[in-house]
C-alpha atoms as a PDB file:
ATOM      1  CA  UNK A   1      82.898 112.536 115.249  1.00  0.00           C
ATOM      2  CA  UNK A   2      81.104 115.139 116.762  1.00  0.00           C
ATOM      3  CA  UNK A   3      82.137 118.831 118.226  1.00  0.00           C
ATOM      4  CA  UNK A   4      83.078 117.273 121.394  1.00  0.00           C
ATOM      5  CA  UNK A   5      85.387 114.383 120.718  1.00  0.00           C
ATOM      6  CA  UNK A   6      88.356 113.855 121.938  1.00  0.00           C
ATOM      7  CA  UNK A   7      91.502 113.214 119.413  1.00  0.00           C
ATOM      8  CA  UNK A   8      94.193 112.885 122.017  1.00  0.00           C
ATOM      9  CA  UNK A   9      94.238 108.837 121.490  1.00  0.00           C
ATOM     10  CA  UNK A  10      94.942 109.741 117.171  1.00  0.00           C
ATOM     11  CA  UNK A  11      98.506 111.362 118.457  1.00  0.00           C
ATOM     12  CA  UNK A  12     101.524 109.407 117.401  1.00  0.00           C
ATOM     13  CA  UNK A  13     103.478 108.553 114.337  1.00  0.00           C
ATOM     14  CA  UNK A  14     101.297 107.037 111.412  1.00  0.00           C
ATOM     15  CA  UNK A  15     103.061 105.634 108.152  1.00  0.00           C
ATOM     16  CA  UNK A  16     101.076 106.567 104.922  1.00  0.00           C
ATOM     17  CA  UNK A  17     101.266 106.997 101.126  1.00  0.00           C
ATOM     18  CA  UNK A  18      98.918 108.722  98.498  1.00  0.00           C
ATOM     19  CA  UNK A  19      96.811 107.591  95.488  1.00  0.00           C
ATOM     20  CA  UNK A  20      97.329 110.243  93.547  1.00  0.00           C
ATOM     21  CA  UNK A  21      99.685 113.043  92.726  1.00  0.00           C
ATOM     22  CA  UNK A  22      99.610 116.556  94.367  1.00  0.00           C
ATOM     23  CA  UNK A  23      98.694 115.402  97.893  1.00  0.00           C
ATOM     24  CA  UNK A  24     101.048 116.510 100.380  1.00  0.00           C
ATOM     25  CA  UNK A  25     101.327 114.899 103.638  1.00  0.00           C
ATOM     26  CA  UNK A  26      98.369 116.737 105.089  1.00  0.00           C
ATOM     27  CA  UNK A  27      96.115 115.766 102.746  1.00  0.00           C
ATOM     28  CA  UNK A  28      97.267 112.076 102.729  1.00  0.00           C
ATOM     29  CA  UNK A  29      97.002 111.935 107.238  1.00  0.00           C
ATOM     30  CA  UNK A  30      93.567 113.903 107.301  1.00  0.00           C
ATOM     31  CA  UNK A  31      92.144 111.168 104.487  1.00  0.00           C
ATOM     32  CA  UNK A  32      94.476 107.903 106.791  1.00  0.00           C
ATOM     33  CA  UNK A  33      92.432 109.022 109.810  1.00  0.00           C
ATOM     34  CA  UNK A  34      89.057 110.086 108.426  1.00  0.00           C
ATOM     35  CA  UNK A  35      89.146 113.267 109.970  1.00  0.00           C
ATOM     36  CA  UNK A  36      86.309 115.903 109.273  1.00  0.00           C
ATOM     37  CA  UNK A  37      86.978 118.990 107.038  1.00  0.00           C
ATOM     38  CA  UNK A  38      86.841 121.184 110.625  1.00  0.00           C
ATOM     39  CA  UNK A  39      89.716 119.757 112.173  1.00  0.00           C
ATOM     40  CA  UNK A  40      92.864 121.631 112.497  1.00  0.00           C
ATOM     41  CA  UNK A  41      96.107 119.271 112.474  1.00  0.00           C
ATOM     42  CA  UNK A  42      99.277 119.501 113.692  1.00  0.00           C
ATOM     43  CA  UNK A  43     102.012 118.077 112.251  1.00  0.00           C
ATOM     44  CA  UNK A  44     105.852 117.594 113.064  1.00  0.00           C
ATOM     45  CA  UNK A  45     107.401 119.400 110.087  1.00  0.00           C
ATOM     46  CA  UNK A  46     109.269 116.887 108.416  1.00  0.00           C
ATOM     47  CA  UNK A  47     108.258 113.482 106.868  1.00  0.00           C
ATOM     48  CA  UNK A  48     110.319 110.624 106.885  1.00  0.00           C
ATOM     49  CA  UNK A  49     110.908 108.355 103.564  1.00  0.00           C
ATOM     50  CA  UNK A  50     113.280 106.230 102.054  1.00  0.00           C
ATOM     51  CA  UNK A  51     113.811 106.457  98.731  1.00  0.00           C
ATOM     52  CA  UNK A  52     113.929 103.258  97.222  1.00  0.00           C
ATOM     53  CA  UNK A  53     112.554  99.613  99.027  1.00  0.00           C
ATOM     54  CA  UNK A  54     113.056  98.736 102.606  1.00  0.00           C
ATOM     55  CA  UNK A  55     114.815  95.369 102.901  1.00  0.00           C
ATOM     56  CA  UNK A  56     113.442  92.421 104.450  1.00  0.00           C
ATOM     57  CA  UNK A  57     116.513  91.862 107.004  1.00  0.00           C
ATOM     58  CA  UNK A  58     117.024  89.408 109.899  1.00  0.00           C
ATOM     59  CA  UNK A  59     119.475  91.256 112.750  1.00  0.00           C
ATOM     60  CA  UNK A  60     121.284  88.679 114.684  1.00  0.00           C
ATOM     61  CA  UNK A  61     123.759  89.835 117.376  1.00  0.00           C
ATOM     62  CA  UNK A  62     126.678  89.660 115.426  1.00  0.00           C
ATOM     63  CA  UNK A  63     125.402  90.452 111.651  1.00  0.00           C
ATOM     64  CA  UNK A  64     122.611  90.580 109.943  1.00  0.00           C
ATOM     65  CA  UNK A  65     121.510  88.880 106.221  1.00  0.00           C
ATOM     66  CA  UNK A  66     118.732  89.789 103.609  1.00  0.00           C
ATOM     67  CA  UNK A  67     115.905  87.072 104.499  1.00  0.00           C
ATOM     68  CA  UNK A  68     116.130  84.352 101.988  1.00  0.00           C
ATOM     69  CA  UNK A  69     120.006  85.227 101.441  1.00  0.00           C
ATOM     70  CA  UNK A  70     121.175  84.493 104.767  1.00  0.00           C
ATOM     71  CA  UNK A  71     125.029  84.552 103.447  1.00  0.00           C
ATOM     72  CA  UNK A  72     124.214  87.866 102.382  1.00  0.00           C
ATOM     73  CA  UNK A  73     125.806  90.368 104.781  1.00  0.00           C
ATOM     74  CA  UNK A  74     123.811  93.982 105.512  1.00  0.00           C
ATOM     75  CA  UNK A  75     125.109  96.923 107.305  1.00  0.00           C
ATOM     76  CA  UNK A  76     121.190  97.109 109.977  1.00  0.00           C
ATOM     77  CA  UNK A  77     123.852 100.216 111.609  1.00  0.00           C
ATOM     78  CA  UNK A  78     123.901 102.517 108.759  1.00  0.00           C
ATOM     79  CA  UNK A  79     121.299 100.690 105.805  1.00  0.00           C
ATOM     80  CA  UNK A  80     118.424 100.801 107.233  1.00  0.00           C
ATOM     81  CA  UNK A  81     118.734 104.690 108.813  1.00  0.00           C
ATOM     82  CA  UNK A  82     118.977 106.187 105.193  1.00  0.00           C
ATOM     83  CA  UNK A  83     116.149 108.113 105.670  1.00  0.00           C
ATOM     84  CA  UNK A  84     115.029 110.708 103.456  1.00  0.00           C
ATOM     85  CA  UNK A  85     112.902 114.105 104.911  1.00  0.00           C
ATOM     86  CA  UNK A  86     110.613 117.101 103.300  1.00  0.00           C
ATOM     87  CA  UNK A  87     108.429 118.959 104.362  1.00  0.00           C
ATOM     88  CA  UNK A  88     104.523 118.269 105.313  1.00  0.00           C
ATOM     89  CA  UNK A  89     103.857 120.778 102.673  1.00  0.00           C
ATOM     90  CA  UNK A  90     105.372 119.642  99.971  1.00  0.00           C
ATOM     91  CA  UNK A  91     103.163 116.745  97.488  1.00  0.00           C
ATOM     92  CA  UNK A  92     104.446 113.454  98.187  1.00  0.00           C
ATOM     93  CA  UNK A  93     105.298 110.643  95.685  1.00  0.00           C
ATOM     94  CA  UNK A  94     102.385 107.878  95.510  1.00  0.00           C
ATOM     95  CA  UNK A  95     104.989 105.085  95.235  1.00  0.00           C
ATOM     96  CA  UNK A  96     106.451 105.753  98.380  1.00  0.00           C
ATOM     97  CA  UNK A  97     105.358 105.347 101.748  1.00  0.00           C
ATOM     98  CA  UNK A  98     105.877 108.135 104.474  1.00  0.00           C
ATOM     99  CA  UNK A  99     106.341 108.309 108.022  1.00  0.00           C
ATOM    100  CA  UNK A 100     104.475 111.131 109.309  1.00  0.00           C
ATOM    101  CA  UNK A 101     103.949 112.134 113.274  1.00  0.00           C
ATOM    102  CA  UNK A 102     100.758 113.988 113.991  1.00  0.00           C
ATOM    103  CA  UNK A 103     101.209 116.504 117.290  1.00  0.00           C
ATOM    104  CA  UNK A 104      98.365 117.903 117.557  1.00  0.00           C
ATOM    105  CA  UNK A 105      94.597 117.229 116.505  1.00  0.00           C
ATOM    106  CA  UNK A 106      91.578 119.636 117.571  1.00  0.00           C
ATOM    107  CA  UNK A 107      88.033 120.637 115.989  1.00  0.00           C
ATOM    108  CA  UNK A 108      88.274 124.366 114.526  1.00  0.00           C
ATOM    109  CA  UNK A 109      85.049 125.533 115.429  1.00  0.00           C
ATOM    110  CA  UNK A 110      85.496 125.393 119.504  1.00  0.00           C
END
């Protein structure tokens, strides 16, 4: 990507995770989109996680039920927005996957 290209298109929310320990959420985004070391990044400043699995649920318009289970009865109002934050500083756990929103891409030398 040379001096001139344009990033705008690479704004949005991206979901990610690390291979290794001691990454932080900048790291692991810069690596997920490839970008060259010159590139400053903006990020929102909070990451989004849960901290355990996310279900595999089937929302009807009455209930909704664990797919395979469908007797099994899950809350989609208040399960699935347990949501977890930190900071885009802070190293993030390989084992869980993060939902990070880039704001703001541009090359550092212009």
């Amino acid at each position: 990507m040379g001096d001139n290209y344009n990033y705008d298109d690479m704004i949005g929310w991206y979901f990610v995770s690390s291979c290794k320990c001691g990454e932080t959420a900048i790291d692991a985004i810069k690596k997920r989109l490839n970008l060259p070391e010159d590139v400053d990044i903006g990020l929102y400043p909070k990451i989004y996680y849960r901290p355990g699995p996310v279900p595999n649920v089937k929302c009807g318009e009455r209930n909704c039920s664990l797919i395979g289970e469908e007797n099994t009865q899950f809350d989609c109002e208040s399960d699935l927005t347990k949501w977890c934050s930190r900071g885009v500083t802070s190293c993030i756990d390989p084992g869980l996957g993060y939902w990070i929103y880039v704001m703001s891409i541009e090359n550092s030398s212009q």
